[in-house]
N, C-alpha and C. Protein backbone atom coordinates (compact mmCIF):
# COMPACT_ATOMS: atom_id res chain seq x y z
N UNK A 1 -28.87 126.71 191.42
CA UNK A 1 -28.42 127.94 192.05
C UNK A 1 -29.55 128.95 191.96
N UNK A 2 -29.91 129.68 193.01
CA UNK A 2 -30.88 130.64 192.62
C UNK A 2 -30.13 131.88 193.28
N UNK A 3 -30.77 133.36 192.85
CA UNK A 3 -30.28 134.38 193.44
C UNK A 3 -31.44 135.46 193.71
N UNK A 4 -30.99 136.18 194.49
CA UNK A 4 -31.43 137.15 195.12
C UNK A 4 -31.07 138.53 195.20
N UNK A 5 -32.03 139.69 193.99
CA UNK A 5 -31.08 140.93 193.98
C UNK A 5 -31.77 141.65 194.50
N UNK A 6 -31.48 142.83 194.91
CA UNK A 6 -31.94 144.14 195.49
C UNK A 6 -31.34 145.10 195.35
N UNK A 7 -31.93 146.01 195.34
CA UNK A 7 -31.20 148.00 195.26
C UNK A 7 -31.50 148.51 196.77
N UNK A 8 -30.72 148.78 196.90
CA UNK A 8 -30.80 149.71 198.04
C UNK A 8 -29.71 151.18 198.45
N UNK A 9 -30.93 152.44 198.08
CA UNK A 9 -29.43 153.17 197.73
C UNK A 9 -28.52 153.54 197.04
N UNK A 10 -28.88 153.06 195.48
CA UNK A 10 -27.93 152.83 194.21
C UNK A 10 -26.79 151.82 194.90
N UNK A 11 -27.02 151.19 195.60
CA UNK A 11 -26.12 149.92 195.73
C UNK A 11 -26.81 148.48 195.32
N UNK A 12 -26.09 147.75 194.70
CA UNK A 12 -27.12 146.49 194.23
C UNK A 12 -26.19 145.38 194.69
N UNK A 13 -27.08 144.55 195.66
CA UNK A 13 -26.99 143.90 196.29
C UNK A 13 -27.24 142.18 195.98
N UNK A 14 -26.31 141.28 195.59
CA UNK A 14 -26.29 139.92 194.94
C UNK A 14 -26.43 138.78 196.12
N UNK A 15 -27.27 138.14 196.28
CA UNK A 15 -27.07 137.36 196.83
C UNK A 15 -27.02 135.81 196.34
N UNK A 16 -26.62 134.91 196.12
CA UNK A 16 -26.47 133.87 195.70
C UNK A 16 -26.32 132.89 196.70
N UNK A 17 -27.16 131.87 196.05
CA UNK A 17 -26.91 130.49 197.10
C UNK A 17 -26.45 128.93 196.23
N UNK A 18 -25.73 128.14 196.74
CA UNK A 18 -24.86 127.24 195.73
C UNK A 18 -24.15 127.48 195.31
N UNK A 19 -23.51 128.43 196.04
CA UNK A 19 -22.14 128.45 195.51
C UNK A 19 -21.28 128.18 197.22
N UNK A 20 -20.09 127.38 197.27
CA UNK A 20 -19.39 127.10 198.72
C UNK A 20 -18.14 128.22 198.96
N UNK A 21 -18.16 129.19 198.24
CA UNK A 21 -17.73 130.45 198.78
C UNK A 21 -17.89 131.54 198.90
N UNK A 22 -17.25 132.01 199.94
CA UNK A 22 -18.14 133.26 199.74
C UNK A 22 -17.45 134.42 199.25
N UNK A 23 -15.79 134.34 198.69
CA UNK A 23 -15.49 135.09 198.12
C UNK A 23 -15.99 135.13 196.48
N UNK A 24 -16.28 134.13 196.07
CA UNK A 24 -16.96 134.55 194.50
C UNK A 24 -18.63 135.24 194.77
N UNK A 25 -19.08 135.58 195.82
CA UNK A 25 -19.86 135.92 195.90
C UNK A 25 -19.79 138.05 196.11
N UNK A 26 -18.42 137.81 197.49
CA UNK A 26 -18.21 138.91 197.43
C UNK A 26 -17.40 139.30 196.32
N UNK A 27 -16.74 138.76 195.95
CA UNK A 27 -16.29 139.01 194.09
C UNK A 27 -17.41 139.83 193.03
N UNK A 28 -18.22 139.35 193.29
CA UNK A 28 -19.56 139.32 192.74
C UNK A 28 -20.00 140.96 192.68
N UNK A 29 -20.60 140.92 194.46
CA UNK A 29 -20.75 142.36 194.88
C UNK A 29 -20.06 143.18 194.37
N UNK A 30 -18.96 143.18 195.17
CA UNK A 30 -17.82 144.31 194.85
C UNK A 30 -17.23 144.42 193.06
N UNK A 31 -17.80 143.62 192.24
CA UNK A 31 -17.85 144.40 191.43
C UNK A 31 -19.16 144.90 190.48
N UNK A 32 -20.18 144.04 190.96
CA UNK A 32 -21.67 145.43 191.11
C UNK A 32 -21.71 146.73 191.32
N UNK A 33 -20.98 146.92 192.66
CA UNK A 33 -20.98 148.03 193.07
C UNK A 33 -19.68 148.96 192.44
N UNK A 34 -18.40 148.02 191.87
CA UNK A 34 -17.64 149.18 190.88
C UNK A 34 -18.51 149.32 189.76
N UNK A 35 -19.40 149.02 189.15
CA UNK A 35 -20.38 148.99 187.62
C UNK A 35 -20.90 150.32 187.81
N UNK A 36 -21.64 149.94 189.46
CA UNK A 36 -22.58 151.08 189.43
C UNK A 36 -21.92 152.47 189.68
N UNK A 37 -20.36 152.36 190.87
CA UNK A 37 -20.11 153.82 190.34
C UNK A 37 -19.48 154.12 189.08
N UNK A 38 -18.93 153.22 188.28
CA UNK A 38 -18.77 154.07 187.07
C UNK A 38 -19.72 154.49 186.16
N UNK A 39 -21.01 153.57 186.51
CA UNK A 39 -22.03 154.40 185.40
C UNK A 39 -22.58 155.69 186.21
N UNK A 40 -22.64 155.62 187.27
CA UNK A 40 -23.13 156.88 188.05
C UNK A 40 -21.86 157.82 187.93
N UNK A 41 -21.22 157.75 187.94
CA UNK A 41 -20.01 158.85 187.04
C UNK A 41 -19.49 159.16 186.05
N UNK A 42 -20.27 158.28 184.93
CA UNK A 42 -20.33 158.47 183.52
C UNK A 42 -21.80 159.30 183.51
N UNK A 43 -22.66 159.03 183.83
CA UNK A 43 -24.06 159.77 184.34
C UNK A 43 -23.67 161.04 184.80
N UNK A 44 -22.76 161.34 185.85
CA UNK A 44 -22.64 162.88 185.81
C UNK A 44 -21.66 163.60 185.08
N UNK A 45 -21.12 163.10 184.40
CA UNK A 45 -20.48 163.76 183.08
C UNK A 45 -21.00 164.37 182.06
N UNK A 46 -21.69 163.22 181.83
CA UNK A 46 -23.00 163.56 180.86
C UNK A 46 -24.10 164.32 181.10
N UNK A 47 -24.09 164.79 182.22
CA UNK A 47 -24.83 166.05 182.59
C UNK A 47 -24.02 167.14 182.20
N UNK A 48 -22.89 166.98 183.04
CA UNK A 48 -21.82 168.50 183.01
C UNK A 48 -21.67 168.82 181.68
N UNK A 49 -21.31 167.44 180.57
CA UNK A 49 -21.18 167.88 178.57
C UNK A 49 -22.73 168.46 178.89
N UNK A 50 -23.58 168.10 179.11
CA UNK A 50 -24.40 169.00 178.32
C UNK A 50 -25.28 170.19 178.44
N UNK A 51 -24.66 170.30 179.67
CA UNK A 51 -24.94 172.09 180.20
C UNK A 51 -23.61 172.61 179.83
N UNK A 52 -22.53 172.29 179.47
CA UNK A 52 -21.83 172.73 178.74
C UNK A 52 -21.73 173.16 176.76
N UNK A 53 -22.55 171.90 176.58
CA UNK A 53 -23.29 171.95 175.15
C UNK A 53 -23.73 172.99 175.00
N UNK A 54 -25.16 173.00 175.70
CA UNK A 54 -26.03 174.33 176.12
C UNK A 54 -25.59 175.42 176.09
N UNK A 55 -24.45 175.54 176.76
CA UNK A 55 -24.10 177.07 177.12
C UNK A 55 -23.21 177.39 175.60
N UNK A 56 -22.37 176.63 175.10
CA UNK A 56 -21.82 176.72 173.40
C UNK A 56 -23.01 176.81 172.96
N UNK A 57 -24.07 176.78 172.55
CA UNK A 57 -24.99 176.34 172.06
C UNK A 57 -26.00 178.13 171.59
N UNK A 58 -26.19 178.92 173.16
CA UNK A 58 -26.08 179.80 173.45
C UNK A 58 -25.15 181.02 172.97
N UNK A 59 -23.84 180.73 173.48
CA UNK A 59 -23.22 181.68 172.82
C UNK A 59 -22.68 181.74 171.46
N UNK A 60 -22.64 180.36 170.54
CA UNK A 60 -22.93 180.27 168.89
C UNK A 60 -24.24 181.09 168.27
N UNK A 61 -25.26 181.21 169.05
CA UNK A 61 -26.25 182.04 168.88
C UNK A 61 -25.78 182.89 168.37
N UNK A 62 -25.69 183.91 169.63
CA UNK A 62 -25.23 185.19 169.92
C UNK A 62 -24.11 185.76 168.88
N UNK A 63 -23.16 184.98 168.44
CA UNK A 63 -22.14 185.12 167.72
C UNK A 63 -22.84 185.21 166.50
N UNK A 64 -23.83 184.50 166.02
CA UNK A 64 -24.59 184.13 164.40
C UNK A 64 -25.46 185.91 164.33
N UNK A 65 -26.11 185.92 165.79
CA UNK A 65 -27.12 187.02 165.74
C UNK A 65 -26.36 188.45 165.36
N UNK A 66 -25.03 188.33 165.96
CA UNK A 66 -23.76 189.29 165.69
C UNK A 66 -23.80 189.85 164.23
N UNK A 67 -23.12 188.33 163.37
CA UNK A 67 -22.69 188.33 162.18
C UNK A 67 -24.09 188.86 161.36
N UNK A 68 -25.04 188.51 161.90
CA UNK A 68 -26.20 188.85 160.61
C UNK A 68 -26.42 190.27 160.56
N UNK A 69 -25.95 191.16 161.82
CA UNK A 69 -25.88 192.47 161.52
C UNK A 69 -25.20 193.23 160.92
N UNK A 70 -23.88 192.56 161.19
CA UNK A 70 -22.85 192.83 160.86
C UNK A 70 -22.99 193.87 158.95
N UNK A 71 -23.73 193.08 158.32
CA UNK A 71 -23.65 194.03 156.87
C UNK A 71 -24.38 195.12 157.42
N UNK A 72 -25.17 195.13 157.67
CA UNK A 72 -26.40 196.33 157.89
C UNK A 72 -25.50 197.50 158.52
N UNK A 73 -24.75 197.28 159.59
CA UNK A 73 -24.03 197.89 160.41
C UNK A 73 -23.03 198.79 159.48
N UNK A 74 -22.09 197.88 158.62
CA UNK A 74 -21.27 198.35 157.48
C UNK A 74 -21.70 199.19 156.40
N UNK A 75 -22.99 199.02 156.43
CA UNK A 75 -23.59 199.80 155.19
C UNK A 75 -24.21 201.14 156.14
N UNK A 76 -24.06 201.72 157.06
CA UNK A 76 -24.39 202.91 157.22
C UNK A 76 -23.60 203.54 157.27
């Protein structure tokens, strides 16, 4: 059996020969192509957590920079 892959598009494309159907082939594909959108939508999640991180990240700052005044402030 030999095969034949390609990308095209973030679609990945299987081709196989020796096998006498062609639904285990499109079996095949079609679930390549569910792999790839769930990692490409686990991929943009993981963007959105972490400009969300970021932005907690940011305003934990701000909150710390708060508190450290906070005595100085009390003592006048």
């Amino acid at each position: 059996m030999s095969q034949n892959i390609s990308i095209e598009s973030g679609t990945c494309y299987v081709i196989m020969f020796g096998f006498g159907s062609d639904s285990i082939v499109s079996a095949f594909v079609q679930t390549q192509n569910n792999v790839y959108e769930i990692l490409s939508d686990v991929n943009s999640r993981q963007d959105i957590m972490d400009e969300r991180i970021a932005n907690l990240e940011g305003r934990l700052n701000t909150v710390q920079i708060s508190l450290d005044v906070l005595p100085d402030l009390l003592y006048r």
